[in-house]
C-alpha atoms as a PDB file:
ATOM      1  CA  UNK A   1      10.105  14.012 -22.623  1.00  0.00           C
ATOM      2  CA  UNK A   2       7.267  11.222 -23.416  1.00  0.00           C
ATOM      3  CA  UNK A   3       4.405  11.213 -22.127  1.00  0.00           C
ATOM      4  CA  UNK A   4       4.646   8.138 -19.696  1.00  0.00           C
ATOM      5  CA  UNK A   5       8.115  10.356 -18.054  1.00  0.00           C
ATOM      6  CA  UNK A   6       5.813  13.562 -17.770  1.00  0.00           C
ATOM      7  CA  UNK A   7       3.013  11.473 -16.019  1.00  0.00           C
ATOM      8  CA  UNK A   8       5.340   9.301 -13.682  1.00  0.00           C
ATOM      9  CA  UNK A   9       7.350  12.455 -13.007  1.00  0.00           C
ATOM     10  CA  UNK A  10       4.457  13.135 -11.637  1.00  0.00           C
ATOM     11  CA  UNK A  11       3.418   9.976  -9.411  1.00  0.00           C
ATOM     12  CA  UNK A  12       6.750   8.857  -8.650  1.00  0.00           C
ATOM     13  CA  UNK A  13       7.192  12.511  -6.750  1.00  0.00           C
ATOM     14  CA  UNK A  14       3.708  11.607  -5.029  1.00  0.00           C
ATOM     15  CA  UNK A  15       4.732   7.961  -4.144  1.00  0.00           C
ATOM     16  CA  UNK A  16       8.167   8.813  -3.283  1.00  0.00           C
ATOM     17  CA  UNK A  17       6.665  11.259  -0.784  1.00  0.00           C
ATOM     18  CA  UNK A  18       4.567   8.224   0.688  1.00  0.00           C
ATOM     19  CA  UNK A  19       7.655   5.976   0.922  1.00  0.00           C
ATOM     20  CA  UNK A  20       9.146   8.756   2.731  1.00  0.00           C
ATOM     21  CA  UNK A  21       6.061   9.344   4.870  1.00  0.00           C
ATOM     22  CA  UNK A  22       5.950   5.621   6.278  1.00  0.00           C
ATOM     23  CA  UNK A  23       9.862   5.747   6.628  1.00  0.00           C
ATOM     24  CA  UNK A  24       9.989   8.652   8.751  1.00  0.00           C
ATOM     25  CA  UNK A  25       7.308   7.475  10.790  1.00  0.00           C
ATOM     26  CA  UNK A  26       9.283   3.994  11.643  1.00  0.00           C
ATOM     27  CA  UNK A  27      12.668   6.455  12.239  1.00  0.00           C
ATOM     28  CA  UNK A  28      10.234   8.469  14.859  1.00  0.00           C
ATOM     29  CA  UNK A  29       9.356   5.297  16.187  1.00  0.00           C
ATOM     30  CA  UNK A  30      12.698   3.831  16.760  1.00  0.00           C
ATOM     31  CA  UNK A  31      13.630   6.958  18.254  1.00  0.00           C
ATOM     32  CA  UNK A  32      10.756   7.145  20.725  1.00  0.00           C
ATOM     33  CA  UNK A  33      11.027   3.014  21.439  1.00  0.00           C
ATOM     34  CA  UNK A  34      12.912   3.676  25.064  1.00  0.00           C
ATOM     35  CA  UNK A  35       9.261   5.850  25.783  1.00  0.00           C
ATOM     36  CA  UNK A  36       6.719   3.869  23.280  1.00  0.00           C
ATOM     37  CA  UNK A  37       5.796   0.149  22.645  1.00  0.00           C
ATOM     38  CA  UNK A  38       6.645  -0.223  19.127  1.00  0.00           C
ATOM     39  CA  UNK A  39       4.811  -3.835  18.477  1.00  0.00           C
ATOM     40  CA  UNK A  40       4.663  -6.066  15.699  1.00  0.00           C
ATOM     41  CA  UNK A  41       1.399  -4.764  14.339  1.00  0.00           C
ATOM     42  CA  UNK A  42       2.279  -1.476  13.292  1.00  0.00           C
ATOM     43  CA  UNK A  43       5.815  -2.867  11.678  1.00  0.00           C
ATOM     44  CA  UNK A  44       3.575  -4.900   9.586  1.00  0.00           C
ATOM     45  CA  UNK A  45       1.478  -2.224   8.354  1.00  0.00           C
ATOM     46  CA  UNK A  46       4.403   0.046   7.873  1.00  0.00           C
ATOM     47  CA  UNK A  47       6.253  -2.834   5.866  1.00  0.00           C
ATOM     48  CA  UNK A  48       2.895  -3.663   4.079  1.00  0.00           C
ATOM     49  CA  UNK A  49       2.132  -0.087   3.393  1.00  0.00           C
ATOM     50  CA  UNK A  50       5.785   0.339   1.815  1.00  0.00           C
ATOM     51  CA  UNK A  51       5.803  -2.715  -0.133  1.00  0.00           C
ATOM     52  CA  UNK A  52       2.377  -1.888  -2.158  1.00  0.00           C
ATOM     53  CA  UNK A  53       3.771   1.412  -3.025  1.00  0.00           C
ATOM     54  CA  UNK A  54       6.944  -0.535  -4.532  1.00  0.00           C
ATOM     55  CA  UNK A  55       4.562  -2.617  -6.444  1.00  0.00           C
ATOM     56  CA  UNK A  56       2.026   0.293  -7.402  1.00  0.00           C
ATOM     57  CA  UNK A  57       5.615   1.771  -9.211  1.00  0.00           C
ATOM     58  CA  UNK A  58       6.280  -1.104 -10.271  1.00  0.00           C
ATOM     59  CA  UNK A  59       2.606  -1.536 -12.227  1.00  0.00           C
ATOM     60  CA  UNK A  60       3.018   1.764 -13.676  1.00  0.00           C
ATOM     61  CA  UNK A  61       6.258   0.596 -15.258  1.00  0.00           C
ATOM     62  CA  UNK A  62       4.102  -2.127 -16.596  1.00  0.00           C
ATOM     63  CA  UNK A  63       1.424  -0.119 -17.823  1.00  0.00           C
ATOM     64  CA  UNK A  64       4.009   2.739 -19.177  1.00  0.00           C
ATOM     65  CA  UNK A  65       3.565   2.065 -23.021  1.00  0.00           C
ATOM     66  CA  UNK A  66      -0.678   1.785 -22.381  1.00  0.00           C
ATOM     67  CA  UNK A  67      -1.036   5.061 -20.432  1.00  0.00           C
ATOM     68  CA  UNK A  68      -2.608   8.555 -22.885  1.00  0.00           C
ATOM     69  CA  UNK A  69      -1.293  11.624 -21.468  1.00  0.00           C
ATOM     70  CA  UNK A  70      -4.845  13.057 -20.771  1.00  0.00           C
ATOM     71  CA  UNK A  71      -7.048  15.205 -17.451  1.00  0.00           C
ATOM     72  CA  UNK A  72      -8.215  12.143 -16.740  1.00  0.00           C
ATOM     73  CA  UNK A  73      -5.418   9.713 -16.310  1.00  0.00           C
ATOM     74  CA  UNK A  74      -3.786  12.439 -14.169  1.00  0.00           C
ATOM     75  CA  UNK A  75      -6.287  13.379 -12.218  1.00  0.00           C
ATOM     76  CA  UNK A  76      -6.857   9.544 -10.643  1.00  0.00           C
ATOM     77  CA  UNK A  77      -3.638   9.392 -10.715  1.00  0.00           C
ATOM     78  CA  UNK A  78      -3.286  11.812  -8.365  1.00  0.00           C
ATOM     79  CA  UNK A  79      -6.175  10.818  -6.194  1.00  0.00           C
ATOM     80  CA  UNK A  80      -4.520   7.514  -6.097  1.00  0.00           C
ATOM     81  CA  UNK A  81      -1.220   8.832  -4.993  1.00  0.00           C
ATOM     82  CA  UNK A  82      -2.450  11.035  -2.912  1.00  0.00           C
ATOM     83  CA  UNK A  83      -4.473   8.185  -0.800  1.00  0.00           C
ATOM     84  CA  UNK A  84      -1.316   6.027  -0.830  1.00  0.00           C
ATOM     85  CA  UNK A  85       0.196   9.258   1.393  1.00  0.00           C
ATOM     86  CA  UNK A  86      -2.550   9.942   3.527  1.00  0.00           C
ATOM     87  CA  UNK A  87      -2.598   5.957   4.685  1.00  0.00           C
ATOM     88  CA  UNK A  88       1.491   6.334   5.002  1.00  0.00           C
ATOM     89  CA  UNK A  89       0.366   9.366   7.310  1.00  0.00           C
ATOM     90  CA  UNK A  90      -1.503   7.154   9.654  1.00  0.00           C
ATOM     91  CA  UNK A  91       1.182   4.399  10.138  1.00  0.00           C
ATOM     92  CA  UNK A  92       2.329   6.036  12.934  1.00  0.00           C
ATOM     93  CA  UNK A  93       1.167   8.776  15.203  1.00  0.00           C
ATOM     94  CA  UNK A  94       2.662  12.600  14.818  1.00  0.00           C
ATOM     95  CA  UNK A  95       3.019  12.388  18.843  1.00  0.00           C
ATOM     96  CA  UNK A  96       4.503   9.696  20.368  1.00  0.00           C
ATOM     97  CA  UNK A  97       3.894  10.832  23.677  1.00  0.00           C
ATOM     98  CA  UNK A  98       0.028  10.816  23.211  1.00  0.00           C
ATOM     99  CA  UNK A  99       0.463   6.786  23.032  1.00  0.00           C
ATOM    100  CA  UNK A 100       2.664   4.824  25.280  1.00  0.00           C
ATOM    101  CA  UNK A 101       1.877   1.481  23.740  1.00  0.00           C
ATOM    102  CA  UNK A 102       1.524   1.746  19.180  1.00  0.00           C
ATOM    103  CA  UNK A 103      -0.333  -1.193  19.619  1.00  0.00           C
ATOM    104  CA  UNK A 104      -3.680   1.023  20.730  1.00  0.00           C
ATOM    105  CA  UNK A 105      -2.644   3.430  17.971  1.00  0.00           C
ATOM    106  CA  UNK A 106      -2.635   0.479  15.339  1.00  0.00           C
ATOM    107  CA  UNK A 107      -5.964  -0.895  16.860  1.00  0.00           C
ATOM    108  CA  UNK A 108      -7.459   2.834  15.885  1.00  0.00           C
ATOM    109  CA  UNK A 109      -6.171   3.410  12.430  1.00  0.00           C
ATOM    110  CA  UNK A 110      -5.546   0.584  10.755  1.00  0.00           C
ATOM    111  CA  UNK A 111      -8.277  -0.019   9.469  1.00  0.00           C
ATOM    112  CA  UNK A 112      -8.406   3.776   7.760  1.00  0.00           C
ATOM    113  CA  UNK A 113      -4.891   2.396   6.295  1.00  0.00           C
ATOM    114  CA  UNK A 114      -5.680  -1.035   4.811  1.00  0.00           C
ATOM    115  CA  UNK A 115      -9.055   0.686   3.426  1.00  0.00           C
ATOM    116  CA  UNK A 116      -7.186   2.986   1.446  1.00  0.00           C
ATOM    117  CA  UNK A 117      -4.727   0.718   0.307  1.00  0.00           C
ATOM    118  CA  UNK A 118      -7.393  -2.013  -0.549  1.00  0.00           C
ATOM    119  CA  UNK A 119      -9.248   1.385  -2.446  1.00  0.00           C
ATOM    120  CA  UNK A 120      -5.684   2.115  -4.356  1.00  0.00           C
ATOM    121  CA  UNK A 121      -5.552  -1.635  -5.560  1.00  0.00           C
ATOM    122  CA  UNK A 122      -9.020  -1.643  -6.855  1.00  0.00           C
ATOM    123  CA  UNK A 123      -8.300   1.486  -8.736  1.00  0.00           C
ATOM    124  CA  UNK A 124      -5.328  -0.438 -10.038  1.00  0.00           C
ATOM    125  CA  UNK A 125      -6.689  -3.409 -10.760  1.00  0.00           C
ATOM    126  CA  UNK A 126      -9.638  -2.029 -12.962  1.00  0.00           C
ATOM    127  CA  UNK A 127      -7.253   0.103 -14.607  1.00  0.00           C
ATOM    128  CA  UNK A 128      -4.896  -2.906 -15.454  1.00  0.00           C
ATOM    129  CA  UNK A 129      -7.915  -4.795 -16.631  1.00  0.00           C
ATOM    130  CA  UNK A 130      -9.700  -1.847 -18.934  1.00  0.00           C
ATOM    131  CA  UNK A 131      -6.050  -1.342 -20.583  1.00  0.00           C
ATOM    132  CA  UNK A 132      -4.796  -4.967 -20.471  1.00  0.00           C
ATOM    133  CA  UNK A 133      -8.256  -7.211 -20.813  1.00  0.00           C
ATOM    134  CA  UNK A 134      -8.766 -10.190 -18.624  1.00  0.00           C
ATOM    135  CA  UNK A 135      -6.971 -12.871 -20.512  1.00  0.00           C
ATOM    136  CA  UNK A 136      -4.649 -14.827 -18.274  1.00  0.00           C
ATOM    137  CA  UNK A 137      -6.053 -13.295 -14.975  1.00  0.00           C
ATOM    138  CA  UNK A 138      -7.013 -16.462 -13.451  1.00  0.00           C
ATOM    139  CA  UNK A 139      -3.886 -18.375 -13.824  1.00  0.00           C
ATOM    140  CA  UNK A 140      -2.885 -20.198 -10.752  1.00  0.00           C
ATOM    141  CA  UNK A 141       0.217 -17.119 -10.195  1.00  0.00           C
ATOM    142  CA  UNK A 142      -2.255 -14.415 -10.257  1.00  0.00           C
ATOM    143  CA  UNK A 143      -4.819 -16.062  -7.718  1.00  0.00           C
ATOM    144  CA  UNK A 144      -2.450 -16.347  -5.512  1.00  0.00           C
ATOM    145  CA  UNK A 145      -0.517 -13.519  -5.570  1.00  0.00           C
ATOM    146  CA  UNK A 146      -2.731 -10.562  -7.036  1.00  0.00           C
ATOM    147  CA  UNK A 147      -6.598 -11.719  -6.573  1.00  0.00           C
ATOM    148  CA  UNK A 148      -5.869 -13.062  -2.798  1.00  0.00           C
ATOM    149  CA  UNK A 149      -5.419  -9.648  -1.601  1.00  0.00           C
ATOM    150  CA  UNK A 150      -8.871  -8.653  -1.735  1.00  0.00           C
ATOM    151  CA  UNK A 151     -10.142 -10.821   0.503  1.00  0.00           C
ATOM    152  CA  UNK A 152      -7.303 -10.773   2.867  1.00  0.00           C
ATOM    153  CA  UNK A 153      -7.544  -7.391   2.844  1.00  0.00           C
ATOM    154  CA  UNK A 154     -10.850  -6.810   3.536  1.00  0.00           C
ATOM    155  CA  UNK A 155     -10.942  -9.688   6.666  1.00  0.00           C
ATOM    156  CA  UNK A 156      -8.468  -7.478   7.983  1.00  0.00           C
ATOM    157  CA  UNK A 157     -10.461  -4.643   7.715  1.00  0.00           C
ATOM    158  CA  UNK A 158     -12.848  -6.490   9.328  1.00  0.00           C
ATOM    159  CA  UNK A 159     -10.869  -8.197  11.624  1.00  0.00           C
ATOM    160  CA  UNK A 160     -12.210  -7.053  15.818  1.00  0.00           C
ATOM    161  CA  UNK A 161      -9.055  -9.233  16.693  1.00  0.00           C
ATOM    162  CA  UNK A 162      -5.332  -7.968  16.231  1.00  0.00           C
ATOM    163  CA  UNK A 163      -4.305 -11.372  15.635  1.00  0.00           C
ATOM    164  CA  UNK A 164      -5.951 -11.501  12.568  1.00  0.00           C
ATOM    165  CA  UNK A 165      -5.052  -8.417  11.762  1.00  0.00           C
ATOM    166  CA  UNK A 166      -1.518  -9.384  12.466  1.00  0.00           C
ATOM    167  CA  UNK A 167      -2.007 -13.042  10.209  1.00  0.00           C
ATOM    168  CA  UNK A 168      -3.463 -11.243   7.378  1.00  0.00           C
ATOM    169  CA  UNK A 169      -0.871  -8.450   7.347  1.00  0.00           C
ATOM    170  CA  UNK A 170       1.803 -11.189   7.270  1.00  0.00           C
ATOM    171  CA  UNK A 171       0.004 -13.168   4.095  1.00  0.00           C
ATOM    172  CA  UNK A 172      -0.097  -9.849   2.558  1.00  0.00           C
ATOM    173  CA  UNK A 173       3.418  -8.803   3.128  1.00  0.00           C
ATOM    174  CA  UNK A 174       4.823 -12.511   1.755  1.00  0.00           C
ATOM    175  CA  UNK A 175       2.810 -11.937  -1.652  1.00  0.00           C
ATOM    176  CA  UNK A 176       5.557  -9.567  -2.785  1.00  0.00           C
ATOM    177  CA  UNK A 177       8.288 -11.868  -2.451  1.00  0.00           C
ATOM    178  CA  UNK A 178       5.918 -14.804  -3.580  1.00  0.00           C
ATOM    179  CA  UNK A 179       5.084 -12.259  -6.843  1.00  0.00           C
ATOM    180  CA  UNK A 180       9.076 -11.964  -7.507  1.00  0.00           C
ATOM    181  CA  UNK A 181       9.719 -15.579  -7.554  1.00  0.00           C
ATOM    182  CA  UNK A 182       7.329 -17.122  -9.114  1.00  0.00           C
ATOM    183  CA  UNK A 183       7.286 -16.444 -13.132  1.00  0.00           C
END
């Protein structure tokens, strides 16, 4: 076993267990939908949750060859991963009789949830720069589709109105595709 399949046997258990977090949650929720307001708000974090984890897999692929086998790159791994779960947790609400509309639910955690994403990225982002270097990060691709998340991410965070919420979420979610297609 190398030591990039020890140390994403390792992560891809933790992330797989936050995929399956936020996908339980929306399988709760469509089973509770004839008793709770499901609303577009808290499909787009679930969604936007779901895709980051994809691409957080996706970066350790990239990273696989650049990665020691060392305390320390487990260790934030595992706070990382562990973060990613804990915002999957707080998609949707363990009781969906406590909240008859997810809207109010959203309006209460989201902002616990983008946070912690937004913290994962960071973590990934300086990572991906101390291993990789900055050369090429400003080309027109990675503006758009990598360094545009920041501050979409944080005016949702800071967002009083849903709607905003809502637009940013939306921006956020069509980076992913965007990142696919354009080369």
């Amino acid at each position: 076993m190398s030591a990039f399949e020890f140390i994403f046997s390792f992560f891809g258990l933790l992330l797989g267990l936050a995929l399956a977090e936020g996908l339980g949650g929306l399988s709760r929720a469509l089973k509770a939908s004839h008793k709770v307001r499901i609303g577009w708000a808290t499909m787009l974090l679930g969604i936007f949750v779901s895709c980051d984890v994809v691409s957080f897999w996706m970066y350790g692929w990239t990273l696989r060859e650049l990665l020691p086998l060392n305390w320390a790159v487990m260790f934030c791994g595992f706070l990382v991963t562990a973060v990613y779960y804990v915002a999957a947790s707080l998609i949707f609400p363990e009781d969906f009789d406590e909240w008859g509309d997810l809207n109010s639910y959203f309006d209460k955690h989201y902002r616990k949830v983008m946070g912690a994403v937004l913290l994962c990225n960071v973590a990934l982002m300086t990572t991906t720069i101390a291993l990789l270097g900055t050369n090429g990060m400003l080309s027109p691709r990675l503006l758009v589709c990598t360094w545009s998340f920041f501050p979409v991410s944080l005016l949702a965070i800071l967002a009083r109105d849903r709607r905003i919420a809502i637009g940013c979420l939306a921006w956020l979610i069509l980076l992913y595709p965007l990142s696919a297609v354009w080369h």
